[in-house]
Protein backbone atom coordinates (compact mmCIF):
# COMPACT_ATOMS: atom_id res chain seq x y z
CA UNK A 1 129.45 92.33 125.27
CA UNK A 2 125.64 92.04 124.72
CA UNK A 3 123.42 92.14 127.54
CA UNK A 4 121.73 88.77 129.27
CA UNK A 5 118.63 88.17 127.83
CA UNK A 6 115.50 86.15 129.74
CA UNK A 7 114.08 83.37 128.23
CA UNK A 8 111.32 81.31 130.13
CA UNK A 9 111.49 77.56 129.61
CA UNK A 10 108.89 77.74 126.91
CA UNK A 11 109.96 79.95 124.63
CA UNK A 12 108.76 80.20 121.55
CA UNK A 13 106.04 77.76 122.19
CA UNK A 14 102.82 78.29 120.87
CA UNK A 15 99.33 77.27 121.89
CA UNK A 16 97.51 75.61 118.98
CA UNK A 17 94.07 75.61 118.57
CA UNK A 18 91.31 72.70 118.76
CA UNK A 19 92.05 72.52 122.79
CA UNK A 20 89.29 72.37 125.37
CA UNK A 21 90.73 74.89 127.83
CA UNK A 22 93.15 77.85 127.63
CA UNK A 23 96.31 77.15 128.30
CA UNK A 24 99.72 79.40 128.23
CA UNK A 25 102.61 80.16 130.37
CA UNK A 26 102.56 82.67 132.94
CA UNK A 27 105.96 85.00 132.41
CA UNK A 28 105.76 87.87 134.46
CA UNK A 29 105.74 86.22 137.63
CA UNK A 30 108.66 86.62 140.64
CA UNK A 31 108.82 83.40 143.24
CA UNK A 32 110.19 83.24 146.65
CA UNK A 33 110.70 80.61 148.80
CA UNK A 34 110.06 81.51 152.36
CA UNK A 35 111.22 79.69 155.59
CA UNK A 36 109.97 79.45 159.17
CA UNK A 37 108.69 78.94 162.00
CA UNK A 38 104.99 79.75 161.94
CA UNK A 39 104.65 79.62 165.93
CA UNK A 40 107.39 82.60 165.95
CA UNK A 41 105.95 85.33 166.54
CA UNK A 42 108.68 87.23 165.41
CA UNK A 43 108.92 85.29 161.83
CA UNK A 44 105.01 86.13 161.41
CA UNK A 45 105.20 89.73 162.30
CA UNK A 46 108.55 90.19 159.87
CA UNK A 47 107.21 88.83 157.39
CA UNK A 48 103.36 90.82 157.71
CA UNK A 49 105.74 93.79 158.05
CA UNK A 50 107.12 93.32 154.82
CA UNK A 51 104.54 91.44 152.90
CA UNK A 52 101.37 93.35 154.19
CA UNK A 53 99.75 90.50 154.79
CA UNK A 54 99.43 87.30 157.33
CA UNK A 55 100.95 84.27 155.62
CA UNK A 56 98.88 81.33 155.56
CA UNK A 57 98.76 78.66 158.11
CA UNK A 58 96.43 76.31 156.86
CA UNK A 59 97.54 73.24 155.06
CA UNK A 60 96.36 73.83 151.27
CA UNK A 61 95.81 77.79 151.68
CA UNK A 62 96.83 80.45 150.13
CA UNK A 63 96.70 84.63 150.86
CA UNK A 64 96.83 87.67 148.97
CA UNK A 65 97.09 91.37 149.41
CA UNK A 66 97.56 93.51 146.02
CA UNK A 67 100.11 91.90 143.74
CA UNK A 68 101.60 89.24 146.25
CA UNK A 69 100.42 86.00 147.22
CA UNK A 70 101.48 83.84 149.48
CA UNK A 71 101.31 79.64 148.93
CA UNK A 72 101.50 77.55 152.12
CA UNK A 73 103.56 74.73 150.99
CA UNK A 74 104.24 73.17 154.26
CA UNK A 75 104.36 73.68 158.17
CA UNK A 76 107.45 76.20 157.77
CA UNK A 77 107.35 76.69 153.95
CA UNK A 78 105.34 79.30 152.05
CA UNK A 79 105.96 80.21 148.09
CA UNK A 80 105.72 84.13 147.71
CA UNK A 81 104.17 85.34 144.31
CA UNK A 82 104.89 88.94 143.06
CA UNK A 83 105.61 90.58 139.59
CA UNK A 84 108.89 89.80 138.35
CA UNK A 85 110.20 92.83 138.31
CA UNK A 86 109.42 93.76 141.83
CA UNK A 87 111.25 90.03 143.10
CA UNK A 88 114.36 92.26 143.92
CA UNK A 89 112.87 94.38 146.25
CA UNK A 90 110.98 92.14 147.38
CA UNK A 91 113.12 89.65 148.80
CA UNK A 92 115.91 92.83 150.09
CA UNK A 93 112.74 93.81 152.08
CA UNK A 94 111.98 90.35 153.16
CA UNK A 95 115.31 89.83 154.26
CA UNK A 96 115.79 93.23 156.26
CA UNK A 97 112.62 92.89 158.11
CA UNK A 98 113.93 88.62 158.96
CA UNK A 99 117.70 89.77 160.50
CA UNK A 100 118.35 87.74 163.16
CA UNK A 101 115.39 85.86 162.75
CA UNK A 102 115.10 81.78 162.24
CA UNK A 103 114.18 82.02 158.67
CA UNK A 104 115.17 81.46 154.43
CA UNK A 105 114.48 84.36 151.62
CA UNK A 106 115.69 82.61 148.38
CA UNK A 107 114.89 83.99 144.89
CA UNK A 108 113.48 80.80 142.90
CA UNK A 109 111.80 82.68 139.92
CA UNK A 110 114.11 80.36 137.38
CA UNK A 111 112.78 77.46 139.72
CA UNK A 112 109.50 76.85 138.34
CA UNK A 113 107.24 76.80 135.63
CA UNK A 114 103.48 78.38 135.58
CA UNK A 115 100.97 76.73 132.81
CA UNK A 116 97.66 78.50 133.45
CA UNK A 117 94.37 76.55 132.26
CA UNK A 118 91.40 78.70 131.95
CA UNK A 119 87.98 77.09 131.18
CA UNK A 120 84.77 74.73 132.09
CA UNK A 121 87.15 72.35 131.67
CA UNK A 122 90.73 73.00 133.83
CA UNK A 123 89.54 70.09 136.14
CA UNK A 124 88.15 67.64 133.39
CA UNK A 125 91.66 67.61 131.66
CA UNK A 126 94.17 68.08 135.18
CA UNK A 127 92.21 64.53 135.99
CA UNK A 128 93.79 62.73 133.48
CA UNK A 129 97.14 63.34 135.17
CA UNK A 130 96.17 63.08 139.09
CA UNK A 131 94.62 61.20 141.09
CA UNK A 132 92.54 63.81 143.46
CA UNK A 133 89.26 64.73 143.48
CA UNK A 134 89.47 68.02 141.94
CA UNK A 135 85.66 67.96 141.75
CA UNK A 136 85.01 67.94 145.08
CA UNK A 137 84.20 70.82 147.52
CA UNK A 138 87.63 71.16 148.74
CA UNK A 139 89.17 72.57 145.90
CA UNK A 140 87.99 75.77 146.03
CA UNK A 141 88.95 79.14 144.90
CA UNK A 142 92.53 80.03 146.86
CA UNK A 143 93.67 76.59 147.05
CA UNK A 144 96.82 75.65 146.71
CA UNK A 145 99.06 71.98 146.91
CA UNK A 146 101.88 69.79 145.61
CA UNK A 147 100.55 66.91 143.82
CA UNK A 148 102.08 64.17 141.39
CA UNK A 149 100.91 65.17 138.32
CA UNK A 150 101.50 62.97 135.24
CA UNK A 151 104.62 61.13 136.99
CA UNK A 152 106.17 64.32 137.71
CA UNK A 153 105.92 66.66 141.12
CA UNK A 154 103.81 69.76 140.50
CA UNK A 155 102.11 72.37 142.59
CA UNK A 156 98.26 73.12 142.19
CA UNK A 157 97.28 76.86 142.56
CA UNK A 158 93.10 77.78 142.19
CA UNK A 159 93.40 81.03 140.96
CA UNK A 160 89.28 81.22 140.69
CA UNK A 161 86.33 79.52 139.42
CA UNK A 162 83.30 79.92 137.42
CA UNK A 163 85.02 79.00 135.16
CA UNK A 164 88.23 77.73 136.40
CA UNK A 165 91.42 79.26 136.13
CA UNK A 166 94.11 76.99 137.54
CA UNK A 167 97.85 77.11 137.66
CA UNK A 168 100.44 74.69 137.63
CA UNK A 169 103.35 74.77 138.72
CA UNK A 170 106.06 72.23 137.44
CA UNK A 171 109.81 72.33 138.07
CA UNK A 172 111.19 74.05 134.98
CA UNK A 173 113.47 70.74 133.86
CA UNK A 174 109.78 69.19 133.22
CA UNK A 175 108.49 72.34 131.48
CA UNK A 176 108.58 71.11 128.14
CA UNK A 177 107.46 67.29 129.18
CA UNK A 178 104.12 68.87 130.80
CA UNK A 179 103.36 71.38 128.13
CA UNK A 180 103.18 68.72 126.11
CA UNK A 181 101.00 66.41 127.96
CA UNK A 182 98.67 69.17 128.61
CA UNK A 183 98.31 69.93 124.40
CA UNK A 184 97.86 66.24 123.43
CA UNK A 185 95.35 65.70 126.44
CA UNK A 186 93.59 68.79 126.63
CA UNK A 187 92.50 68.43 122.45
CA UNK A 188 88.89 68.59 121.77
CA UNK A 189 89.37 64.52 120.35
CA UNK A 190 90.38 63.88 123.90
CA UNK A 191 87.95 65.49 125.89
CA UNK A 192 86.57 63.20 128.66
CA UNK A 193 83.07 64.41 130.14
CA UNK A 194 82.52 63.23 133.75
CA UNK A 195 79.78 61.64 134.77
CA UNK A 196 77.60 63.61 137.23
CA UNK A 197 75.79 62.05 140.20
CA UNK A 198 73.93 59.10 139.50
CA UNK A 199 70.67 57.82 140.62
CA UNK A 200 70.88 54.53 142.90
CA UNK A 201 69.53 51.67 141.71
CA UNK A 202 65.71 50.31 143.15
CA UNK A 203 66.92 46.85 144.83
């Protein structure tokens, strides 16, 4: 019998050129969904003990130590990043430290799919599909929340800035649907400039 191979939801796909921003999947990545109650004190400490870090509490934050991350998703619901290969251990660890604790450690790496957009332009071309204000102050570097994006749910990560680099997160059923969108809007033919601040008129 041959051994299981993984395939990511778009395999085989290639970026073509002519687009205004960089865009390719993100493979490598391990997700977990974490649950709790972030005014346990006993969830919080399990979790730094294991982690090495404080999970976020902030609506729209994010926090990082080394090769995790943590996504605050909602009041009791965080999305834990980590290398694939280290998901595993990971999540036994995460588990261990949450015995007997109020809590949810699911593996959902096969969950979700990440479409990273590097570039000037990230925000210019993620417009087209949303309806926030991506230009704005508040979506700064660290950022993360779910959004409708092009008719589908998505989840908005701000990797950094100067220039941009931005990942979405899409469920991985849509995978294929949003690549798609993102090649045919994100083409140098399509490229929408936005308007900077403009001068009000003399009355």
């Amino acid at each position: 019998m041959s051994d299981a191979q993984f395939e990511t939801a778009l395999q085989g796909r290639e970026t073509p050129t002519g687009l205004t921003v960089d865009i390719r999947e993100m493979t490598t990545r391990g997700m977990i969904d974490l649950r709790g109650l972030a005014d346990d004190t006993a969830f919080m400490a399990a979790v730094k003990q294991a982690l090495n870090l404080d999970l976020p509490t902030a609506p729209r934050t994010s926090a990082a130590w080394g090769e995790i991350q943590a996504l605050w998703l909602s009041t009791d619901q965080w999305l834990i990043l980590c290398p694939r290969t280290k998901t595993e251990e990971l999540l036994t660890a995460l588990r261990q430290a949450l015995a007997g604790i109020h809590s949810l450690a699911v593996d959902v790496s096969d969950m979700r799919t990440i479409i990273r957009l590097e570039g000037d332009q990230a925000r210019s071309l993620l417009l087209k599909g949303s309806s926030l204000d991506l230009l704005s102050a508040d979506y700064e570097a660290g950022t993360a929340r779910r959004l409708r994006f092009a008719e589908i749910a998505a989840l908005l990560h701000i990797v950094s800035t100067k220039p941009d680099v931005i990942d979405l997160y899409v469920f991985r059923s849509y995978a294929d649907y949003a690549w798609d969108w993102l090649i045919a809007n994100g083409r140098t033919v399509a490229d929408v400039r936005q308007f900077g601040k403009q001068a009000v008129p003399a009355t």
